[in-house]
N, C-alpha and C. Protein backbone atom coordinates (compact mmCIF):
# COMPACT_ATOMS: atom_id res chain seq x y z
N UNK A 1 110.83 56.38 -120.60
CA UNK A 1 110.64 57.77 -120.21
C UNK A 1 111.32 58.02 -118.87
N UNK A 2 112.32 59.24 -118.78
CA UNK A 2 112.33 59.69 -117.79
C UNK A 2 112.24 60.49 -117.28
N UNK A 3 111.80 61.32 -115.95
CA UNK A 3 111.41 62.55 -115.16
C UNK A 3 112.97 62.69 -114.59
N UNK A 4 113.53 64.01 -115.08
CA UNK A 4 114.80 64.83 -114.48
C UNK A 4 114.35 65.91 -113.85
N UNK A 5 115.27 66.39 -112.86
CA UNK A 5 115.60 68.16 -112.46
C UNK A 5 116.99 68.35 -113.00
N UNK A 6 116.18 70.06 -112.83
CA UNK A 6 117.46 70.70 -113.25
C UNK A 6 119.26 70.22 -112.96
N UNK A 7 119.06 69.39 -112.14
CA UNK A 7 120.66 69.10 -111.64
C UNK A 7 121.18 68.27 -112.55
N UNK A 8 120.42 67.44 -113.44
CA UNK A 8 120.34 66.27 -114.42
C UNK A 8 120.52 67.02 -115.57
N UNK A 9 119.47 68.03 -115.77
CA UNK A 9 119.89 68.76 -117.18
C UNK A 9 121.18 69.44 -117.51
N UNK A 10 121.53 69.99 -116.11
CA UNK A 10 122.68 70.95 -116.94
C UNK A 10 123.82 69.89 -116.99
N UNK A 11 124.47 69.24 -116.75
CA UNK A 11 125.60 68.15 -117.30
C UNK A 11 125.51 67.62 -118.97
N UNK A 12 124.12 67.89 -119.55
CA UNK A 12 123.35 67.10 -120.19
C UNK A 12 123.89 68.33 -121.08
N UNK A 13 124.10 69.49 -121.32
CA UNK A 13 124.14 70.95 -121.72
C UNK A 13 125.74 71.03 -121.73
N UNK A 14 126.29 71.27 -120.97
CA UNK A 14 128.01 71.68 -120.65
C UNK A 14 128.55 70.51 -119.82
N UNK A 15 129.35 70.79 -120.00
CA UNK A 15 130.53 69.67 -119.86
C UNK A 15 131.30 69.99 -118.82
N UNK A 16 130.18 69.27 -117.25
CA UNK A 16 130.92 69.15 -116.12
C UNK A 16 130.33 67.96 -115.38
N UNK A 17 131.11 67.16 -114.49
CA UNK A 17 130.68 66.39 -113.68
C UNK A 17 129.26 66.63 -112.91
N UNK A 18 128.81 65.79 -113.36
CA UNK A 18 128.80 64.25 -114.01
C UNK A 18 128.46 63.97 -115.15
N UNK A 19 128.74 64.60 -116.44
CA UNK A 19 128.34 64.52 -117.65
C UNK A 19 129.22 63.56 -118.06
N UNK A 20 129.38 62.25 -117.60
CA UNK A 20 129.30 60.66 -118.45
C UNK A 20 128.60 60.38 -117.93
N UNK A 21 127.59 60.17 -116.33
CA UNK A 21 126.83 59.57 -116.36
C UNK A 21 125.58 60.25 -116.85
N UNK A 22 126.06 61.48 -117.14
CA UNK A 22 124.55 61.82 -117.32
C UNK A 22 123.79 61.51 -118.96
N UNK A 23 125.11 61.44 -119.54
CA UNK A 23 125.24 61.11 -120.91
C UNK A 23 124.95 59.68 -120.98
N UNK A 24 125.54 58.92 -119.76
CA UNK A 24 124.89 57.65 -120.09
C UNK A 24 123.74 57.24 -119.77
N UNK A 25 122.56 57.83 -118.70
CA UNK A 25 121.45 57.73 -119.04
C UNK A 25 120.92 58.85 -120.01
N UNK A 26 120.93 59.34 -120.84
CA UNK A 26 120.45 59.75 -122.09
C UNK A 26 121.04 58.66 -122.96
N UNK A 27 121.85 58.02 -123.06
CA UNK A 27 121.47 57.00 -124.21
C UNK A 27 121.24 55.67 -123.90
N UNK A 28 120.63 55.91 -122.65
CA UNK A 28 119.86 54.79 -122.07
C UNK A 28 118.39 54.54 -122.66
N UNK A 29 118.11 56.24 -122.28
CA UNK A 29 116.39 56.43 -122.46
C UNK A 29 116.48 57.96 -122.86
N UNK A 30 116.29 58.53 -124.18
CA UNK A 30 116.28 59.64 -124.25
C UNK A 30 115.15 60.73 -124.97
N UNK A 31 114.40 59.74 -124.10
CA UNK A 31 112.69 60.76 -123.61
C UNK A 31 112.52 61.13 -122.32
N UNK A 32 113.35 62.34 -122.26
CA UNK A 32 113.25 63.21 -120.66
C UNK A 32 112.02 63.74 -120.70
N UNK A 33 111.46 63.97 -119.56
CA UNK A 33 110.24 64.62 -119.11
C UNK A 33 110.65 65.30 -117.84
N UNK A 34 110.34 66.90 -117.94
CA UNK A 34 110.33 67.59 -116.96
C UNK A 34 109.17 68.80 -116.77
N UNK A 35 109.45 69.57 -115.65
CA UNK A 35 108.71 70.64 -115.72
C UNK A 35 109.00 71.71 -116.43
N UNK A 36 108.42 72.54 -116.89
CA UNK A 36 108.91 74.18 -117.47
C UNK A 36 110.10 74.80 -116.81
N UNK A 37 109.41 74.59 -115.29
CA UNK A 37 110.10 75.17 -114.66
C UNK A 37 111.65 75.20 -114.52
N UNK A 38 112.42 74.14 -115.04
CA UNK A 38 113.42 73.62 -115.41
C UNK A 38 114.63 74.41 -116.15
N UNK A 39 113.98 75.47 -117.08
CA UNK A 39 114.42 75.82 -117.68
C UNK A 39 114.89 77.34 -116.91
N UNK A 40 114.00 77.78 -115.94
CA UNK A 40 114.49 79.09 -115.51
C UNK A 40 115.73 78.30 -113.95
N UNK A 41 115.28 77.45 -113.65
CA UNK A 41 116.62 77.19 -112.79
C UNK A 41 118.06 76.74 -114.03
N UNK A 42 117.85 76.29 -114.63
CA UNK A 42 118.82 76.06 -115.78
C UNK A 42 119.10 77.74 -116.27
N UNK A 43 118.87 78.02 -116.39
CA UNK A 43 119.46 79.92 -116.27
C UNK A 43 119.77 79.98 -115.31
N UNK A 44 119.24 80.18 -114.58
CA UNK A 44 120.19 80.55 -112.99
C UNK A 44 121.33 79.82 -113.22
N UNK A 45 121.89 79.02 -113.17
CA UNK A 45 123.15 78.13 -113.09
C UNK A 45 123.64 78.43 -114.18
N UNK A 46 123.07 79.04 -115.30
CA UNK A 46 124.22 78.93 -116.60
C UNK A 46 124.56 80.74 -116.29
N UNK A 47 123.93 81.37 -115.83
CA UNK A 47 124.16 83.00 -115.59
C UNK A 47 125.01 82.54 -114.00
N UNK A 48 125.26 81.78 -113.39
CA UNK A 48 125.99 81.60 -112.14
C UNK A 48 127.60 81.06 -112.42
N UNK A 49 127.63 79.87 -113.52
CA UNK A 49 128.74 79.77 -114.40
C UNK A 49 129.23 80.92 -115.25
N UNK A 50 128.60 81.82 -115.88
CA UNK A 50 129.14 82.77 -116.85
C UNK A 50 129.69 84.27 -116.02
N UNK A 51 129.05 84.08 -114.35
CA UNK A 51 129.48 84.91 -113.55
C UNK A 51 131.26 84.68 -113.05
N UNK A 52 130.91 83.68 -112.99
CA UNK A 52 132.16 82.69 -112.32
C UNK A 52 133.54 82.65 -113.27
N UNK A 53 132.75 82.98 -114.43
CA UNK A 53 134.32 82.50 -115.24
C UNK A 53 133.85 81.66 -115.52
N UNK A 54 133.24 80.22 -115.68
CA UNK A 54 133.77 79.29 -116.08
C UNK A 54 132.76 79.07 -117.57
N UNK A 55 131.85 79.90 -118.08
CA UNK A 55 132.01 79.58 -119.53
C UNK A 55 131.23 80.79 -119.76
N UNK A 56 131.38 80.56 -121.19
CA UNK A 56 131.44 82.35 -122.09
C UNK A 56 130.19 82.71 -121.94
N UNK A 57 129.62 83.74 -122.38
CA UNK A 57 128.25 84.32 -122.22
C UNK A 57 128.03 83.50 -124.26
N UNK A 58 128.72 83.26 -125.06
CA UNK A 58 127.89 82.51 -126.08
C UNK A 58 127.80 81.05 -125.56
N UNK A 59 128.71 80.35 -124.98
CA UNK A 59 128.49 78.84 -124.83
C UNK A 59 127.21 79.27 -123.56
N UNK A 60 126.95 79.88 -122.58
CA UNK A 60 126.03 79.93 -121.93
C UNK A 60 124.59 80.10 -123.07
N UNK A 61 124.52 81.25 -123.68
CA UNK A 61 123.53 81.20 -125.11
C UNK A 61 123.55 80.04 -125.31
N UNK A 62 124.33 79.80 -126.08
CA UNK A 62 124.37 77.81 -126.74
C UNK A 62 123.65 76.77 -126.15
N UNK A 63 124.18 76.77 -124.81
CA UNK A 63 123.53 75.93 -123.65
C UNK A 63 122.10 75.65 -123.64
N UNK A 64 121.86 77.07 -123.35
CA UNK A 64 120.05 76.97 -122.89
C UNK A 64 119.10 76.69 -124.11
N UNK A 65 119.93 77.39 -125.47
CA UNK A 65 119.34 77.43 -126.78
C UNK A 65 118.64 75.55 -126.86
N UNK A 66 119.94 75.63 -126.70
CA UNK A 66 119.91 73.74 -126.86
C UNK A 66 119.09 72.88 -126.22
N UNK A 67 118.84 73.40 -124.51
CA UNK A 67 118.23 73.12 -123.37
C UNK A 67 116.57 73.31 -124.10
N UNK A 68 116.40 74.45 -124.41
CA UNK A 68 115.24 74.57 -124.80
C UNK A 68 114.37 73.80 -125.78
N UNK A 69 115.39 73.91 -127.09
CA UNK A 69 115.01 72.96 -128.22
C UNK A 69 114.75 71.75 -127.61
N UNK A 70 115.76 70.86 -126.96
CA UNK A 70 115.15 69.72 -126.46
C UNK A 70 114.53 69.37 -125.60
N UNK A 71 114.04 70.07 -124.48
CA UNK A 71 112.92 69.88 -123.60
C UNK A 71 111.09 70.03 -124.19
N UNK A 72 111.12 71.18 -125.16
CA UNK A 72 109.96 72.24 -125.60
C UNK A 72 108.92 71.10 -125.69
N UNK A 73 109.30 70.01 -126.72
CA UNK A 73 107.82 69.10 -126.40
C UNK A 73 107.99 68.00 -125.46
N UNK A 74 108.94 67.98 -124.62
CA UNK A 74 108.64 67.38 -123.48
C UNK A 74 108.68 67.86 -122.08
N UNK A 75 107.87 69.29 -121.97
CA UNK A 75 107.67 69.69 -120.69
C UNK A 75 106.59 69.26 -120.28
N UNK A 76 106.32 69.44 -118.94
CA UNK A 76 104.89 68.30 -118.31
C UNK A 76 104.68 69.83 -117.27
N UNK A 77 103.74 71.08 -117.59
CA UNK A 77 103.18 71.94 -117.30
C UNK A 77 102.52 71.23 -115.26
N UNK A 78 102.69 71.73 -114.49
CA UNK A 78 102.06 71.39 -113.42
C UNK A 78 101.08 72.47 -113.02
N UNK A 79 100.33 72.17 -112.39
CA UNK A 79 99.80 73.28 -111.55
C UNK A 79 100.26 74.25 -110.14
N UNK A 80 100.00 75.48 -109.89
CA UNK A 80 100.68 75.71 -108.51
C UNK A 80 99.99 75.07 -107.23
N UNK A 81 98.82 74.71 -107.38
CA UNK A 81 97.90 74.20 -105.96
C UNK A 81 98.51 72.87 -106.07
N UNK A 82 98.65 71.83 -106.99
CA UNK A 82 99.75 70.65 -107.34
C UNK A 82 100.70 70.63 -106.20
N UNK A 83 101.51 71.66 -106.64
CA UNK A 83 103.05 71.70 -106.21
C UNK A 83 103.25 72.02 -104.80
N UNK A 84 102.08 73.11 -104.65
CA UNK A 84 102.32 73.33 -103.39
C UNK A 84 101.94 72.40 -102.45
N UNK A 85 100.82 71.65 -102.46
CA UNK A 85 100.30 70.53 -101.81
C UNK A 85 101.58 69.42 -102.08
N UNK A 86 101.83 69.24 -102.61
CA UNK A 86 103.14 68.10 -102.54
C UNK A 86 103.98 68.84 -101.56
N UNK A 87 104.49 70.01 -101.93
CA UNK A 87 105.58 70.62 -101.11
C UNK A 87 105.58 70.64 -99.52
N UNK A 88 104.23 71.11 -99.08
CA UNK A 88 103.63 71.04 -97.92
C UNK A 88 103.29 69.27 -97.33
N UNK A 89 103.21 68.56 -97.78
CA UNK A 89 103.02 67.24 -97.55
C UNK A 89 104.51 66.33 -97.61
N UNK A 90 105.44 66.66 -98.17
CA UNK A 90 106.99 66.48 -97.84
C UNK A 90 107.54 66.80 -97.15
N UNK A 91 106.91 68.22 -97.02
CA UNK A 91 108.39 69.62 -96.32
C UNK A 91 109.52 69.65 -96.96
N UNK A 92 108.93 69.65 -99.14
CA UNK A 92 110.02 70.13 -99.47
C UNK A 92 110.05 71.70 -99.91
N UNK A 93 110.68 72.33 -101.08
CA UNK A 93 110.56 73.58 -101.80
C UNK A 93 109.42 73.33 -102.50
N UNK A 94 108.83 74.88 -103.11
CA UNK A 94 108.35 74.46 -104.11
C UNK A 94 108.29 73.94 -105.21
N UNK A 95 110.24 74.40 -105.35
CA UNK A 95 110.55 74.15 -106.95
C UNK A 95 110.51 72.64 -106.53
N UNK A 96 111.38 71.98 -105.89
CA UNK A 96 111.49 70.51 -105.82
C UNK A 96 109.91 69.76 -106.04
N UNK A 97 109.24 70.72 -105.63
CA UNK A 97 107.36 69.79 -105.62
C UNK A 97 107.21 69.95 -107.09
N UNK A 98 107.59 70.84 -107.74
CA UNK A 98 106.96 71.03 -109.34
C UNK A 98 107.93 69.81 -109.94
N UNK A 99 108.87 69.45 -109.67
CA UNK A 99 109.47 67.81 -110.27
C UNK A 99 108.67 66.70 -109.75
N UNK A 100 108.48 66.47 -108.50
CA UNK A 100 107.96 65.52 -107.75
C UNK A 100 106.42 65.48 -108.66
N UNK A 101 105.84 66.41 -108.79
CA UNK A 101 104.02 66.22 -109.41
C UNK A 101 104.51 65.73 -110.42
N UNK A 102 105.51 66.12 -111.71
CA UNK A 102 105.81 65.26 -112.82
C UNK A 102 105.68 64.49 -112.68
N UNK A 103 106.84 63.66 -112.16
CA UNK A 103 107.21 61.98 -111.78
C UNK A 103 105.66 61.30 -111.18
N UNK A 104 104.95 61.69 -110.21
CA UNK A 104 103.86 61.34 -109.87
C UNK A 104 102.55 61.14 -110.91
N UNK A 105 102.39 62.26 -111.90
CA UNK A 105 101.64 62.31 -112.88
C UNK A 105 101.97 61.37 -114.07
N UNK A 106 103.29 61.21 -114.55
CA UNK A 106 103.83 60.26 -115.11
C UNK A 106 103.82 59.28 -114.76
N UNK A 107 103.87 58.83 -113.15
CA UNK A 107 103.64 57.50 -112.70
C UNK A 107 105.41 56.69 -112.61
N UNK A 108 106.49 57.50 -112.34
CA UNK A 108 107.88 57.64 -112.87
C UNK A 108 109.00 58.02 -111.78
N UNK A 109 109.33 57.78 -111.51
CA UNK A 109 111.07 58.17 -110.61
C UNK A 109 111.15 59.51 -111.31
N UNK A 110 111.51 60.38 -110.16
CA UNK A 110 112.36 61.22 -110.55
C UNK A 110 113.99 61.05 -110.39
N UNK A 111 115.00 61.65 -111.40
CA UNK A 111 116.46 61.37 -111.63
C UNK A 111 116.44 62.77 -111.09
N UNK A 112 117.41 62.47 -109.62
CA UNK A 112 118.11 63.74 -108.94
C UNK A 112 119.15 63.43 -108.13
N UNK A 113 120.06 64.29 -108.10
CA UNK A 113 121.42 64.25 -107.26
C UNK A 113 121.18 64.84 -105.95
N UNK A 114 119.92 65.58 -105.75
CA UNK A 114 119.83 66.25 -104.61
C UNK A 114 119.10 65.33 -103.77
N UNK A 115 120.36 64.80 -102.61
CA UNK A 115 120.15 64.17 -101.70
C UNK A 115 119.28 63.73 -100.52
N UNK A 116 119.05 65.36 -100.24
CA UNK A 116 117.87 66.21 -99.54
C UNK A 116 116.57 65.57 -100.15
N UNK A 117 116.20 65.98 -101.29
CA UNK A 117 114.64 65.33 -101.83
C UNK A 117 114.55 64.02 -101.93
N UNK A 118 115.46 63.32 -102.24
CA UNK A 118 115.93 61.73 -102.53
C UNK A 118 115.04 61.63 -100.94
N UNK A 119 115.77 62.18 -100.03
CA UNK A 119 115.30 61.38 -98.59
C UNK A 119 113.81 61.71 -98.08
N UNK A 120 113.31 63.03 -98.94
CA UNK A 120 112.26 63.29 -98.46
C UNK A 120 111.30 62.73 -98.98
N UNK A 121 111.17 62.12 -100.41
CA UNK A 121 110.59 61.46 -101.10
C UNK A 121 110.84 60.53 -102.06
N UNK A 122 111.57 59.57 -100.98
CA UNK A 122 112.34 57.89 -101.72
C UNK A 122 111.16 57.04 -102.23
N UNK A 123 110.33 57.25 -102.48
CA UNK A 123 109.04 56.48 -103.16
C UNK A 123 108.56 57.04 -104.49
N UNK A 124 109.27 58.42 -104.77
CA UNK A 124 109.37 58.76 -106.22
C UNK A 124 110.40 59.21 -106.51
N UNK A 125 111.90 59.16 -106.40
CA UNK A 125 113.20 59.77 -106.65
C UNK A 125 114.01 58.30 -107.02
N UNK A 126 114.89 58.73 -107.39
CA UNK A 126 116.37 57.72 -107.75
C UNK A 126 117.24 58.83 -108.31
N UNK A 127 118.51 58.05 -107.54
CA UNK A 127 120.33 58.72 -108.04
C UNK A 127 120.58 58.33 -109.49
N UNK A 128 120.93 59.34 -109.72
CA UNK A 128 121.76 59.12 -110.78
C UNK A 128 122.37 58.07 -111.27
N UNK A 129 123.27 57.14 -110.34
CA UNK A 129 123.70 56.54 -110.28
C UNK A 129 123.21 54.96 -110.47
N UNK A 130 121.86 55.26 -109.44
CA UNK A 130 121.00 53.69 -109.21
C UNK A 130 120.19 53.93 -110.97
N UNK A 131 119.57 55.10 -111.54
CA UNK A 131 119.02 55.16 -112.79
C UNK A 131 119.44 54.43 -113.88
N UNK A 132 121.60 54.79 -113.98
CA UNK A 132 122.11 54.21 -114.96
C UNK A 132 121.93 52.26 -114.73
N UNK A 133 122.03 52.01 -113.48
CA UNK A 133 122.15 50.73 -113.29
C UNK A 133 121.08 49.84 -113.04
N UNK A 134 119.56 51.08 -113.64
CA UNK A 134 118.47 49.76 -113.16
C UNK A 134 118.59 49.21 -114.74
């Protein structure tokens, strides 16, 4: 099992760096566990790409369609008093605390590229990178 954020999912969806490694931990272990919440930052970024030019308003559809189907029975619902108490006890975001309670509740690393949370909470995070190679 693993606990992702959104930075993990969307490579996992469209086809941009780092989607080989991200592809290679999915066929490492491909029982992701995340929050709900996942899915509305995964819109933001696919409506931020389809702003940009860089993919169509159907491959953006496609994307999330897909995003959805495969997350739906593996979202891990948190609470907001949860998140916020993590958030406040890090000094991270909130959104970043609604990943962090996953991984914690799961008992699990969270897989993130964002460097920032990695440092704020290296006792439940791992890179991308260190994930493919444990």
């Amino acid at each position: 099992m693993i606990v992702v954020d959104a930075n993990i999912l969307f490579p996992l969806f469209v086809d941009v760096d780092p989607s080989p490694q991200v592809h290679a931990l999915f066929d490492f272990d491909r029982q992701w566990r995340t929050e709900p919440f996942a899915l509305i930052e995964l819109s933001n970024i696919l409506a931020t790409y389809e702003r940009l030019g860089l993919l169509t308003k159907r491959a953006v559809h496609e994307a999330l369609e897909s995003a959805t189907e495969f997350l739906t029975p593996n979202l891990v619902a948190v609470s907001n008093d949860e998140a916020l108490e993590i958030a406040m006890e890090h000094k991270i975001s909130g959104y970043d605390a609604r990943y962090i309670t996953v991984a914690q509740k799961l008992e699990q690393l969270l897989v993130t590229q964002d460097k920032r949370l990695r440092k704020a909470v290296p006792d439940r995070t791992i890179s991308l990178a260190d994930a493919i190679n444990e």
